[in-house]
N, C-alpha and C. Protein backbone atom coordinates (compact mmCIF):
# COMPACT_ATOMS: atom_id res chain seq x y z
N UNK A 1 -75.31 160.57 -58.07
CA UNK A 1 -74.41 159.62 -57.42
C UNK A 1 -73.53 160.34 -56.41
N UNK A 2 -72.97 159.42 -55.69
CA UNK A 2 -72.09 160.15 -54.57
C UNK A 2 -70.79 160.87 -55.53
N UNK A 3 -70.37 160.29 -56.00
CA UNK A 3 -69.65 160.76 -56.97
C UNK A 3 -69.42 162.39 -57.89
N UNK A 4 -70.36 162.11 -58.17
CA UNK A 4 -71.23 163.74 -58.47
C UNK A 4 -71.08 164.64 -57.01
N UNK A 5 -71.88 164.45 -56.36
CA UNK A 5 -71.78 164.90 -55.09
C UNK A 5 -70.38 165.59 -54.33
N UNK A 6 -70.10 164.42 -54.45
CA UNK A 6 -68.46 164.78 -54.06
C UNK A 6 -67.54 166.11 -54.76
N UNK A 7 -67.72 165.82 -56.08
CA UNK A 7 -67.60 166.67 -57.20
C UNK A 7 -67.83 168.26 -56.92
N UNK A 8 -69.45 168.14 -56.76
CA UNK A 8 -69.89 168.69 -56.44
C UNK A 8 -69.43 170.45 -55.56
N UNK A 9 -69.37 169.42 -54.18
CA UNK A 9 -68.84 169.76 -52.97
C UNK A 9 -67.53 170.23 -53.00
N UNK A 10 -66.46 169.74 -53.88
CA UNK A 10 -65.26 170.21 -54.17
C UNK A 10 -65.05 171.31 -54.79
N UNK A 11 -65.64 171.69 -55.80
CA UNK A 11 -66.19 172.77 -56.74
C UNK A 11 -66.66 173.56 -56.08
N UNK A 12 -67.32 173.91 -55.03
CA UNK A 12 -68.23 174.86 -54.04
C UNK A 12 -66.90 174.98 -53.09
N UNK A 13 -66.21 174.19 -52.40
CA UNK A 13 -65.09 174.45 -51.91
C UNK A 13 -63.79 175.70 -52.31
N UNK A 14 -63.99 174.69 -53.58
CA UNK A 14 -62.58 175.26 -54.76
C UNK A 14 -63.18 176.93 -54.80
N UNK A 15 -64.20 177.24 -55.41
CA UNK A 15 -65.55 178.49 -55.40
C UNK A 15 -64.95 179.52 -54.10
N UNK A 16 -65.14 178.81 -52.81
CA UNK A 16 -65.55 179.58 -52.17
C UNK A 16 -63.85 179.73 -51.16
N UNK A 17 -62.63 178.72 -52.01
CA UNK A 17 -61.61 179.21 -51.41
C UNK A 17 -60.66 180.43 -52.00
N UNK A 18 -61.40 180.17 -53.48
CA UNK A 18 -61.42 181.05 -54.62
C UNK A 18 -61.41 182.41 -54.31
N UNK A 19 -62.53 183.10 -53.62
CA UNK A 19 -63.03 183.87 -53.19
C UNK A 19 -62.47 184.09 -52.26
N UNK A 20 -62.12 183.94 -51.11
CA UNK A 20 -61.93 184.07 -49.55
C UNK A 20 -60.19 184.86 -50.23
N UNK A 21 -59.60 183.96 -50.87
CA UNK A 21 -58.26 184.44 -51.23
C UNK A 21 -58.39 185.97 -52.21
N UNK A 22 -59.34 186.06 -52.78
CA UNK A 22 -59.83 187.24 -53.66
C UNK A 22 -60.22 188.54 -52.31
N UNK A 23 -60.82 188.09 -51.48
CA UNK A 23 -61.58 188.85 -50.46
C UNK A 23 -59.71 189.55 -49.75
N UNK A 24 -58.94 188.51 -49.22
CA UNK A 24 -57.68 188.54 -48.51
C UNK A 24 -56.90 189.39 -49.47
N UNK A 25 -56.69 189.19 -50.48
CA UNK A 25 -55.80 190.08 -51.56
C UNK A 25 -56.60 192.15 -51.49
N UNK A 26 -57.83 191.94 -51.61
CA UNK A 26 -58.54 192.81 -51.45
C UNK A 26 -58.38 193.66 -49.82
N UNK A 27 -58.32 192.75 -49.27
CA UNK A 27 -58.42 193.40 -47.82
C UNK A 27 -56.46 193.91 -47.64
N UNK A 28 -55.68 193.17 -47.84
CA UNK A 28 -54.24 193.52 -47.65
C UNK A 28 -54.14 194.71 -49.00
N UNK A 29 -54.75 194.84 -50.03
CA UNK A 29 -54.60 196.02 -50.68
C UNK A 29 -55.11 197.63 -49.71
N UNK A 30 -56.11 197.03 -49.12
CA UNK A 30 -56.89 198.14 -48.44
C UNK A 30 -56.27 198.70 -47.19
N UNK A 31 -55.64 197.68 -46.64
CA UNK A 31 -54.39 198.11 -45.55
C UNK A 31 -53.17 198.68 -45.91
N UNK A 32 -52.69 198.10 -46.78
CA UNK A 32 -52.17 199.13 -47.37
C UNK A 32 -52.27 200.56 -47.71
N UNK A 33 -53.41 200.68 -48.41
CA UNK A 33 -53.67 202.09 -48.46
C UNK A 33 -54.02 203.02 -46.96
N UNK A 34 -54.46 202.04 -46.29
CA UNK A 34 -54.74 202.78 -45.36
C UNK A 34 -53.75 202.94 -44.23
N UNK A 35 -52.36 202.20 -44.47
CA UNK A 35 -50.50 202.57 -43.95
C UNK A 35 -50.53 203.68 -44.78
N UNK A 36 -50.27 203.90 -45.72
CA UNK A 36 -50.22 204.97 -47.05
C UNK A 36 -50.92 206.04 -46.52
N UNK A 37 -51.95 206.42 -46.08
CA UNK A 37 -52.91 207.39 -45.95
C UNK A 37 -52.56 207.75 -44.36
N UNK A 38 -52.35 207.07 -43.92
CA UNK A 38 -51.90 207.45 -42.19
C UNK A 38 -50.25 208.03 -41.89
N UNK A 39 -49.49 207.37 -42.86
CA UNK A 39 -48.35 208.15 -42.87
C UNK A 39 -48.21 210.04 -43.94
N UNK A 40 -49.45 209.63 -44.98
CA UNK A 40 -49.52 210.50 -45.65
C UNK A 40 -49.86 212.10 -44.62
N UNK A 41 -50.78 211.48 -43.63
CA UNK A 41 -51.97 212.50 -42.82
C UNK A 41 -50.47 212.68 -41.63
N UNK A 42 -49.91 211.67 -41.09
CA UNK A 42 -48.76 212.43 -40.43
C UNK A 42 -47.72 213.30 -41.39
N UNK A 43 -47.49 213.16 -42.51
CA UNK A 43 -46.34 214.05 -43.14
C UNK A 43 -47.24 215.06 -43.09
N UNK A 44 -48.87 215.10 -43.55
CA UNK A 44 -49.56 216.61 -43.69
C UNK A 44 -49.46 217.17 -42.40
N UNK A 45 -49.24 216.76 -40.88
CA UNK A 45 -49.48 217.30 -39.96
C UNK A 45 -48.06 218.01 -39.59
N UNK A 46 -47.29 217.09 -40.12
CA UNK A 46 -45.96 218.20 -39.62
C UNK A 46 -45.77 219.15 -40.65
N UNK A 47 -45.94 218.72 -41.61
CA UNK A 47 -46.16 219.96 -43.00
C UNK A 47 -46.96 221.14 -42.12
N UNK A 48 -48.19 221.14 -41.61
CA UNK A 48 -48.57 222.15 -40.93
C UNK A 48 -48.27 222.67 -39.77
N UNK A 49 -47.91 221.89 -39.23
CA UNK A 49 -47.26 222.21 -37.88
C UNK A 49 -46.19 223.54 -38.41
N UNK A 50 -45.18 222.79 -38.99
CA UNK A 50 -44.41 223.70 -39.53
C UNK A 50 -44.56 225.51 -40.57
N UNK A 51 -45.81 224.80 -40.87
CA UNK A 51 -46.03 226.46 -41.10
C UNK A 51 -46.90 227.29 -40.65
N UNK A 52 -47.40 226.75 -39.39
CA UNK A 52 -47.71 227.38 -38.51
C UNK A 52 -46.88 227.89 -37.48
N UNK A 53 -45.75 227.29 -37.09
CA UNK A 53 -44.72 228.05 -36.73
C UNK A 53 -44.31 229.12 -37.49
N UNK A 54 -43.79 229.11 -39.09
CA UNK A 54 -43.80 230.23 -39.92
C UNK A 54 -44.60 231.51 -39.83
N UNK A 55 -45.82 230.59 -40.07
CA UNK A 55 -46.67 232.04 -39.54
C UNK A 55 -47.03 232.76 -38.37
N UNK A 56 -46.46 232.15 -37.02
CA UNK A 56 -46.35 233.05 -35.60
C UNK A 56 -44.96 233.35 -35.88
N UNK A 57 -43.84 233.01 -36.27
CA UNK A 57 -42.68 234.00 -36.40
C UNK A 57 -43.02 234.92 -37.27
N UNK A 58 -43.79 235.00 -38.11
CA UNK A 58 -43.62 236.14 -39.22
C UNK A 58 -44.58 236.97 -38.58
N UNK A 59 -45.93 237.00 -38.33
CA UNK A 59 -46.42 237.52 -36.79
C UNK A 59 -46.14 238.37 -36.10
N UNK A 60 -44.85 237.59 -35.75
CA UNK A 60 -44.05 238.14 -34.35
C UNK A 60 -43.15 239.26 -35.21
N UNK A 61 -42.34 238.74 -35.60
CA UNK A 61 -41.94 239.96 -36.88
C UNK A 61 -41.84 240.93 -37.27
N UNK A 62 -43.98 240.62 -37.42
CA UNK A 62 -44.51 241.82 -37.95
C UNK A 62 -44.92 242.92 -36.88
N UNK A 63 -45.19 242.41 -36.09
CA UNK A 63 -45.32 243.14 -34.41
C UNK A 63 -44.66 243.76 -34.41
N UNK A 64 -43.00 243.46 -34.11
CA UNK A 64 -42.05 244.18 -34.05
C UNK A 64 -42.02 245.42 -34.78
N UNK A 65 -41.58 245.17 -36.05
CA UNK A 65 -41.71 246.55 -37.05
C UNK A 65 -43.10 247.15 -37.08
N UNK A 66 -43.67 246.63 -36.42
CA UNK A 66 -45.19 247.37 -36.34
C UNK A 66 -44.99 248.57 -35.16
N UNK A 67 -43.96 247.75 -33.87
CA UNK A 67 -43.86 248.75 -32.83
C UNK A 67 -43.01 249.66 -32.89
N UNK A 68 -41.37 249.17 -33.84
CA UNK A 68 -40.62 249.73 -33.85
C UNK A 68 -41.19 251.27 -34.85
N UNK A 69 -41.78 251.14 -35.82
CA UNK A 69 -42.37 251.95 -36.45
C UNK A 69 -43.00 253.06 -35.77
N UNK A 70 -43.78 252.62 -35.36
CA UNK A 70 -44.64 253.41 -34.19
C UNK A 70 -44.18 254.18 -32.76
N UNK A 71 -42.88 253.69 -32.56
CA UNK A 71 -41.84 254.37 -31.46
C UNK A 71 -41.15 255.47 -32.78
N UNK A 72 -40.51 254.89 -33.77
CA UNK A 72 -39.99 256.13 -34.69
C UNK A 72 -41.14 257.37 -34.98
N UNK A 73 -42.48 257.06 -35.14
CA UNK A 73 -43.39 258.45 -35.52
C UNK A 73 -43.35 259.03 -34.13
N UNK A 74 -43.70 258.04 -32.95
CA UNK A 74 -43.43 259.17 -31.41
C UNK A 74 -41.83 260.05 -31.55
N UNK A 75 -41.22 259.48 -31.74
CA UNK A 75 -39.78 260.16 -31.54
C UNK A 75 -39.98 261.61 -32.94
N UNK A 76 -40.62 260.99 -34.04
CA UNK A 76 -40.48 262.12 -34.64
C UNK A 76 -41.19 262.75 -33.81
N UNK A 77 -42.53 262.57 -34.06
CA UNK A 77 -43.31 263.43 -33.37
C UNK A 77 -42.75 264.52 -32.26
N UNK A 78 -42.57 264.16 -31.44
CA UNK A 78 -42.58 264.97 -29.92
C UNK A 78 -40.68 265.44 -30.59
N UNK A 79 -40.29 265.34 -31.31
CA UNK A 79 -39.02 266.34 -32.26
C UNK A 79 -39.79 267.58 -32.80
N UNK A 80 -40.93 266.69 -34.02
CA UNK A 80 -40.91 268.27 -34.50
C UNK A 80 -42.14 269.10 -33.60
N UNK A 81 -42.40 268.20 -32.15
CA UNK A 81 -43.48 269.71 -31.46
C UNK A 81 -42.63 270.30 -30.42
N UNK A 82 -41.13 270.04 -30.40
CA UNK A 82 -39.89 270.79 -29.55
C UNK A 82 -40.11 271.88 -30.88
N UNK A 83 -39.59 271.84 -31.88
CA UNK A 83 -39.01 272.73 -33.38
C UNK A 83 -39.57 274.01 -32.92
C-alpha cells in the first residue's frame, strides 16, 4: 500500500539522515585533529628552529676556543724556540 511505501521511504530517509550526521560528526572530529596536528608540526618547527640556532652558537663557540687554543700553542711555541 501507499502507506507502507511512505513508511517505507521515511525510514530510508531517517537511515540515510542518520548517517550523513554520523559521516559530519566523523569528518569535524577529523578536522580537528588535523587543527591539532598542524599547530602541533608548527610548535615542532620552532622547537627546531630553535635548536638549531643552539647548535650554530655552540659551533661558533666552539670555533672560537678552537682558535683561541691554537693561537695559545703558536705563542707557546715560537716562546719556547726563542729559550
Amino acid at each position: 500500500t501507499s502507506n507502507e511505501k511512505f513508511r517505507s521511504i521515511q525510514y530510508e530517509l531517517l537511515t540515510a539522515r542518520t548517517e550523513l550526521e554520523q559521516t559530519n560528526e566523523k569528518l569535524n572530529l577529523i578536522n580537528e585533529e588535523q587543527a591539532t596536528n598542524r599547530l602541533t608540526i608548527a610548535s615542532l618547527r620552532t622547537e627546531i628552529h630553535g635548536w638549531q640556532e643552539r647548535h650554530s652558537m655552540l659551533v661558533q663557540i666552539r670555533n672560537k676556543q678552537e682558535q683561541q687554543y691554537f693561537n695559545v700553542l703558536t705563542v707557546c711555541s715560537e716562546k719556547s724556540t726563542k729559550i
